[in-house]
N, C-alpha and C. Protein backbone atom coordinates (compact mmCIF):
# COMPACT_ATOMS: atom_id res chain seq x y z
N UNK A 1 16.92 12.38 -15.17
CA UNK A 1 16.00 12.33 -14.07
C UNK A 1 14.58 12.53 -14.56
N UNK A 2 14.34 13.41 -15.69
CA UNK A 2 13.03 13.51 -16.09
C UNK A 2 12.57 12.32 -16.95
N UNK A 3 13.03 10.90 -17.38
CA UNK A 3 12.50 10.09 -17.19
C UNK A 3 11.97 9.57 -16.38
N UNK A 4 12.13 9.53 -15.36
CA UNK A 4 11.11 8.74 -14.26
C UNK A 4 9.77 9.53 -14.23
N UNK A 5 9.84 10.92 -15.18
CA UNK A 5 8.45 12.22 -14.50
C UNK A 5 7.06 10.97 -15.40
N UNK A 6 6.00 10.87 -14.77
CA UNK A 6 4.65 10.01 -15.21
C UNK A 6 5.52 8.94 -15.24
N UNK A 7 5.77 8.20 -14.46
CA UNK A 7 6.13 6.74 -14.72
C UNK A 7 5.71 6.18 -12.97
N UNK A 8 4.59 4.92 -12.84
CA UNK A 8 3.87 4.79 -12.34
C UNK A 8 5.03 3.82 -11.31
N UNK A 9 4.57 3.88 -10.34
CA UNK A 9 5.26 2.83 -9.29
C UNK A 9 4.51 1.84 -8.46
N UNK A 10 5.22 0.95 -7.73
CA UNK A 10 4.38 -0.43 -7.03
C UNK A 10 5.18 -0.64 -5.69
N UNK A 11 4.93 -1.36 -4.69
CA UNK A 11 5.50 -1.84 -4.08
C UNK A 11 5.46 -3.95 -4.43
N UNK A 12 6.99 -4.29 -3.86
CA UNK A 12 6.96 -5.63 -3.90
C UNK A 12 7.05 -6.17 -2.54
N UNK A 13 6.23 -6.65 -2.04
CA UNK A 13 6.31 -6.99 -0.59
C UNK A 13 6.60 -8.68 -0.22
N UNK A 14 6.99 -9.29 0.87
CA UNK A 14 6.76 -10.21 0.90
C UNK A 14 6.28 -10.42 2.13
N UNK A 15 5.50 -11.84 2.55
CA UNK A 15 5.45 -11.99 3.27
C UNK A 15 4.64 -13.84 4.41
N UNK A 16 4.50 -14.20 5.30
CA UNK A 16 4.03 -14.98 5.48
C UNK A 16 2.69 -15.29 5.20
N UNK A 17 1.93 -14.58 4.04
CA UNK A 17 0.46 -14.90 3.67
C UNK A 17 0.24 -15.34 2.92
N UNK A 18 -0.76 -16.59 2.86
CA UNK A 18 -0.98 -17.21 1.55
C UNK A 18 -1.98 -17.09 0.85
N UNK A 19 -2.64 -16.44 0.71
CA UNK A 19 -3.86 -15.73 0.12
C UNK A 19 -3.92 -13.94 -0.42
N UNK A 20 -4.23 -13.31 -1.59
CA UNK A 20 -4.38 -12.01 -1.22
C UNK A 20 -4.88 -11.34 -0.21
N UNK A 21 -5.98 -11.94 -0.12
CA UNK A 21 -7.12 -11.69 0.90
C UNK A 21 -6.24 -11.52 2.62
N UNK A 22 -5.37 -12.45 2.70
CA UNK A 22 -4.14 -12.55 4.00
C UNK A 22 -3.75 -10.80 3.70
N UNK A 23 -3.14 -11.09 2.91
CA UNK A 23 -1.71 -9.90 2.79
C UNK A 23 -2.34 -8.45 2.74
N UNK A 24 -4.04 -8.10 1.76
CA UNK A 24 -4.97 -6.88 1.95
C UNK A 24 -5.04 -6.99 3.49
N UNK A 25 -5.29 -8.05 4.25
CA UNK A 25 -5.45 -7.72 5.85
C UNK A 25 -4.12 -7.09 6.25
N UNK A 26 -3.43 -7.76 6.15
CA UNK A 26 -2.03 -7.18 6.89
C UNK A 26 -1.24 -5.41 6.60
N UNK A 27 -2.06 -5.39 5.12
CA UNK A 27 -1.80 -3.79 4.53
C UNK A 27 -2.43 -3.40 5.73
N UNK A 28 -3.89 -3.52 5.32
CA UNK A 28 -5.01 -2.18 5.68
C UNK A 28 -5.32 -2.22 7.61
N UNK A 29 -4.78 -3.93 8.07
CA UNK A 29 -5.19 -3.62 9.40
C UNK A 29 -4.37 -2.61 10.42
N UNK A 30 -3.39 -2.60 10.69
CA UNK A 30 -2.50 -1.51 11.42
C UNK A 30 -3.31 0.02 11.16
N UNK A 31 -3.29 0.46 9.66
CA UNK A 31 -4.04 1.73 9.87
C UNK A 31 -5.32 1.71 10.20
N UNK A 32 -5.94 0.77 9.93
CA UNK A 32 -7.80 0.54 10.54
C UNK A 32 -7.37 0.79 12.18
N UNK A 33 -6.14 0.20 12.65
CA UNK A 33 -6.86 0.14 14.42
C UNK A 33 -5.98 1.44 14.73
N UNK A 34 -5.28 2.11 13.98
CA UNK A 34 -5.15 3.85 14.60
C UNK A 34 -6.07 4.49 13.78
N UNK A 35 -6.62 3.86 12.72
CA UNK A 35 -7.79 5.47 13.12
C UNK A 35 -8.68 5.12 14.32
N UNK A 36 -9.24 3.92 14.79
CA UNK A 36 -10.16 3.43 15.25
C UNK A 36 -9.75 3.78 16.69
N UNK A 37 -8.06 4.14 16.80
CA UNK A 37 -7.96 4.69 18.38
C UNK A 37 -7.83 6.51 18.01
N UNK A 38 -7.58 6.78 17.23
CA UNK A 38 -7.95 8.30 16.91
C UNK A 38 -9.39 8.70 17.02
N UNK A 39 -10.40 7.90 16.08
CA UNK A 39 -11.41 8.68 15.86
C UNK A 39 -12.70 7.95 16.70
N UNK A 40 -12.17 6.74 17.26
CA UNK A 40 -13.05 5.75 17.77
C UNK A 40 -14.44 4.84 16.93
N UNK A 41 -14.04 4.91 15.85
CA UNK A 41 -14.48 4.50 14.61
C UNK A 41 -14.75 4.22 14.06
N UNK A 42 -15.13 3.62 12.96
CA UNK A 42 -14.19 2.90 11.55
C UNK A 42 -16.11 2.20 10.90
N UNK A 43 -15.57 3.06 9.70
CA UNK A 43 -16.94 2.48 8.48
C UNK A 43 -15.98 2.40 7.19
N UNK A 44 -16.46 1.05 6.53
CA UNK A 44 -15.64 1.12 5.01
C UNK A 44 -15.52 1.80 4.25
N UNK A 45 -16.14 3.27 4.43
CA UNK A 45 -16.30 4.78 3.18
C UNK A 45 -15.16 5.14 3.66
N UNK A 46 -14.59 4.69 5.39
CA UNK A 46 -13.29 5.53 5.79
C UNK A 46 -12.23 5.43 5.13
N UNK A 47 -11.82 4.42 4.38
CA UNK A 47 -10.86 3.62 3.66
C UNK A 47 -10.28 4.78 2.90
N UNK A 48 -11.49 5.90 2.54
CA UNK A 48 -10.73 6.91 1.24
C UNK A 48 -9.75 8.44 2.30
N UNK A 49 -10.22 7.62 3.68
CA UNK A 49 -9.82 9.13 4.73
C UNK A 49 -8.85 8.81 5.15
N UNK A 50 -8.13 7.40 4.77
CA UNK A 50 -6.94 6.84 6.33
C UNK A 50 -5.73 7.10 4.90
N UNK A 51 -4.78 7.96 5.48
CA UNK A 51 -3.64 8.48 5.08
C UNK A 51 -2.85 7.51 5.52
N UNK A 52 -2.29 6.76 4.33
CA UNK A 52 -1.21 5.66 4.99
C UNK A 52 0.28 6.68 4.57
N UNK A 53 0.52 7.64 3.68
CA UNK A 53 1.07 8.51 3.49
C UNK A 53 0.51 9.86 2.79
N UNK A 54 1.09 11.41 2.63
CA UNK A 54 0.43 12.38 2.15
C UNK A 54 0.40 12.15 0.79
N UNK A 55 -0.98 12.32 0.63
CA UNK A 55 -1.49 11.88 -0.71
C UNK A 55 -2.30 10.48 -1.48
N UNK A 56 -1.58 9.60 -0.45
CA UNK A 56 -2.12 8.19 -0.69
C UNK A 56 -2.79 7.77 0.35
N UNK A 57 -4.05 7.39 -0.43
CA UNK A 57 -5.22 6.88 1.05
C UNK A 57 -4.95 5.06 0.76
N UNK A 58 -6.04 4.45 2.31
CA UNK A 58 -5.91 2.89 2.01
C UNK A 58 -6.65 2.61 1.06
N UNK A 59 -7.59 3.73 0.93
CA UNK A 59 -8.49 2.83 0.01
C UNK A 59 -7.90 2.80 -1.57
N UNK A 60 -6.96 3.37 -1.84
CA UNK A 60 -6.68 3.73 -3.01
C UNK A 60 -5.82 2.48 -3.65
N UNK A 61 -5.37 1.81 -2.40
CA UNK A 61 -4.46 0.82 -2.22
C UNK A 61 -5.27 -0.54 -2.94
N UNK A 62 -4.62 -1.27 -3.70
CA UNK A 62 -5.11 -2.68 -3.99
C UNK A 62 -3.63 -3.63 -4.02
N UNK A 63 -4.19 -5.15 -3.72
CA UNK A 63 -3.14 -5.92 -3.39
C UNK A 63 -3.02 -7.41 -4.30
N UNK A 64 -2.11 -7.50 -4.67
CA UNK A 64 -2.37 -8.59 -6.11
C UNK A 64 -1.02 -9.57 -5.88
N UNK A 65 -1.11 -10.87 -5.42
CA UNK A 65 -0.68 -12.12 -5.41
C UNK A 65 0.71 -12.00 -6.61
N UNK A 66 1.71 -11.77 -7.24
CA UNK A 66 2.52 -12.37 -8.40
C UNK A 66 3.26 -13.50 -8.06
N UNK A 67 3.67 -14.09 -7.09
CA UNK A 67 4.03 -15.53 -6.58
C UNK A 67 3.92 -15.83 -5.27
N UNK A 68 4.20 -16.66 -5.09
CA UNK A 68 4.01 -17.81 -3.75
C UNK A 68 4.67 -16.91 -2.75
N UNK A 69 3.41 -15.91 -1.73
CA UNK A 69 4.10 -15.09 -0.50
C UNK A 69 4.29 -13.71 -1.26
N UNK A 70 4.61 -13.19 -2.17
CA UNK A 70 5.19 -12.46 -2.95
C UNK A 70 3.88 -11.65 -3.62
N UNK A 71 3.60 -9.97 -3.32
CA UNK A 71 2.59 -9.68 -3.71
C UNK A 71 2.98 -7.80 -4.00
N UNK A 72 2.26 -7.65 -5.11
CA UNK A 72 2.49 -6.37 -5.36
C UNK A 72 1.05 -5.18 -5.35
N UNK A 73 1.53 -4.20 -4.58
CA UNK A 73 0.90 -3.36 -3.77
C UNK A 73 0.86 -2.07 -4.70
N UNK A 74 -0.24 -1.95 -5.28
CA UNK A 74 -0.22 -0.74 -6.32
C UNK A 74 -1.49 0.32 -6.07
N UNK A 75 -1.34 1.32 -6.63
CA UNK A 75 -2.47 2.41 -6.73
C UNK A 75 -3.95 1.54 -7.83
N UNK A 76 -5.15 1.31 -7.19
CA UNK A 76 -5.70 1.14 -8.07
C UNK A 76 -6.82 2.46 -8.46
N UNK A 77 -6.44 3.47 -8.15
CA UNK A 77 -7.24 4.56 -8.39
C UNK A 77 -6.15 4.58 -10.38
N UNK A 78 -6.79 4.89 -11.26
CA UNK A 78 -6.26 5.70 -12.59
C UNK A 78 -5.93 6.71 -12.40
N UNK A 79 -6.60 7.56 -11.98
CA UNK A 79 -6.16 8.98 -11.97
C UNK A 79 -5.08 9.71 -10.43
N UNK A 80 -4.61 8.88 -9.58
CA UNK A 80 -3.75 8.85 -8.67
C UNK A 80 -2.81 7.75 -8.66
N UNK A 81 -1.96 7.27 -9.46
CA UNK A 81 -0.47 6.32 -9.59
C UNK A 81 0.11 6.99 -8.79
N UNK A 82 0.98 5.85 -7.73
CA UNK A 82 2.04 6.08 -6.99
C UNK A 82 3.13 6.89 -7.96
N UNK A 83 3.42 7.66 -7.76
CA UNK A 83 4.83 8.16 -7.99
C UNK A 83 5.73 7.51 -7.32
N UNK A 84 7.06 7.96 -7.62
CA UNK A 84 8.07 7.03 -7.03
C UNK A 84 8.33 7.86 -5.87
N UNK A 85 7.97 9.22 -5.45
CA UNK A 85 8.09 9.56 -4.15
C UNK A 85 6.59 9.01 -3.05
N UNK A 86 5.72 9.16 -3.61
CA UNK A 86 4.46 8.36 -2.81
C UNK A 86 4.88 6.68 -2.53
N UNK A 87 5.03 6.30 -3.34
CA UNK A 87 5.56 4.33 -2.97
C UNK A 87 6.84 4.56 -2.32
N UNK A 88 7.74 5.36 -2.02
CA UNK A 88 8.55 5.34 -1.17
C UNK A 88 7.72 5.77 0.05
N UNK A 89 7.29 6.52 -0.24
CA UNK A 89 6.14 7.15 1.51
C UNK A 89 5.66 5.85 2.30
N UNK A 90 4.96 5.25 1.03
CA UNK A 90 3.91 3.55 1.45
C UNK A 90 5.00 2.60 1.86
N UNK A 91 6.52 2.70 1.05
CA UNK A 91 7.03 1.70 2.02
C UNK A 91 7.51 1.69 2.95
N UNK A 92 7.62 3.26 3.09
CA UNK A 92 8.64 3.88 4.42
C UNK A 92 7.40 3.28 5.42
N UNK A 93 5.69 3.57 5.73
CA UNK A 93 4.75 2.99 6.41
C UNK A 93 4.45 1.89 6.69
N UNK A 94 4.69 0.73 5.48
CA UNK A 94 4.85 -0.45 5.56
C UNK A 94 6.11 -1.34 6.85
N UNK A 95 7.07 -0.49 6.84
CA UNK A 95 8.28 -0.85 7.27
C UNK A 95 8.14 -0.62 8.77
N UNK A 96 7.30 0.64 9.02
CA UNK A 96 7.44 1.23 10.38
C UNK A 96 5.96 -0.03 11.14
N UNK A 97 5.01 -0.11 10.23
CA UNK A 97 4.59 -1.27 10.48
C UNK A 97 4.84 -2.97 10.43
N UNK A 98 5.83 -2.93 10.40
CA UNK A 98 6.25 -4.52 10.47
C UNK A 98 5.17 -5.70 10.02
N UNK A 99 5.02 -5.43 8.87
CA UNK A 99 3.29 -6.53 8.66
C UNK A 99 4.06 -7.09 7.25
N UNK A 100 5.41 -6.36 6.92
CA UNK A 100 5.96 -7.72 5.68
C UNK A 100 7.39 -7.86 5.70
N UNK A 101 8.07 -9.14 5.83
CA UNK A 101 9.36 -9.56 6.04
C UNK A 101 10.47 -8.46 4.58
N UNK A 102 9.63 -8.21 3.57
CA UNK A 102 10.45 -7.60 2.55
C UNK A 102 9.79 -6.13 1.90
N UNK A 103 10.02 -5.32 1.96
CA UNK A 103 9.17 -4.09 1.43
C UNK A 103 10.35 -4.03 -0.15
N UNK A 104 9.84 -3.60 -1.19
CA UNK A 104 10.80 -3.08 -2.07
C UNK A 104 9.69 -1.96 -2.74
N UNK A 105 10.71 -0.59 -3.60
CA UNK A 105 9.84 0.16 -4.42
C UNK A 105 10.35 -0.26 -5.75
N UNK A 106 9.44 -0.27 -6.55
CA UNK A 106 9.85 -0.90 -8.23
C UNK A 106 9.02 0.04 -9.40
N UNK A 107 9.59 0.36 -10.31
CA UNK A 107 8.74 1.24 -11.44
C UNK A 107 7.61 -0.23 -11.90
N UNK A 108 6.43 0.26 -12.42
CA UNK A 108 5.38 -0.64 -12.41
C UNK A 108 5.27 -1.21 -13.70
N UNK A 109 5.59 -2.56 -14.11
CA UNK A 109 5.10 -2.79 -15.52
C UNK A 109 4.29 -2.24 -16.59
N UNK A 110 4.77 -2.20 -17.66
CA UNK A 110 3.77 -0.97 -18.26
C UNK A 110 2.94 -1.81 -19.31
């Protein structure tokens, strides 16, 4: 089990978008419009405040194309990598948001 301890994680999502630019909308919009009914809201510095799970903010979030529909959802902060309990958090959020036909958690290419 203490192999997995520092070993970085991703999500593999899929979905009907054909652009990154599509699929970053479909992450980050669901939590943009509850903070925006929480706090009545919303400036792009907020990105580092919206808890899509404990520990992982959106902004921390980046979204990268690897095939056709098919895009992987990783920590782009260095010094905060998903753990494999945080990318389970992000997909458990992903899921409860319905914004991708496939959520998976995967250890991250090294």
């Amino acid at each position: 089990m203490s192999e997995n301890k520092g070993r970085e994680y991703c999500l593999i999502v899929e979905g009907a978008y054909l652009t990154e630019g599509e699929a970053e909308h479909a992450l980050r919009d669901p939590f943009i419009e509850d903070w925006v009914e929480q706090t009545g809201h919303f400036k792009i510095h907020n990105m580092d405040d919206i808890q899509v799970t404990p520990g992982v903010t959106l902004g921390s979030l980046g979204v990268v194309e690897i095939d056709e529909r098919v895009f992987e959802i990783a920590s782009v902060d260095p010094e905060h990598p998903l753990t494999e309990h945080k990318a389970k958090g992000v997909a458990e959020a992903l899921r409860r948001q319905d914004m991708f036909d496939e959520v998976n958690v995967e250890a991250k290419e090294e």
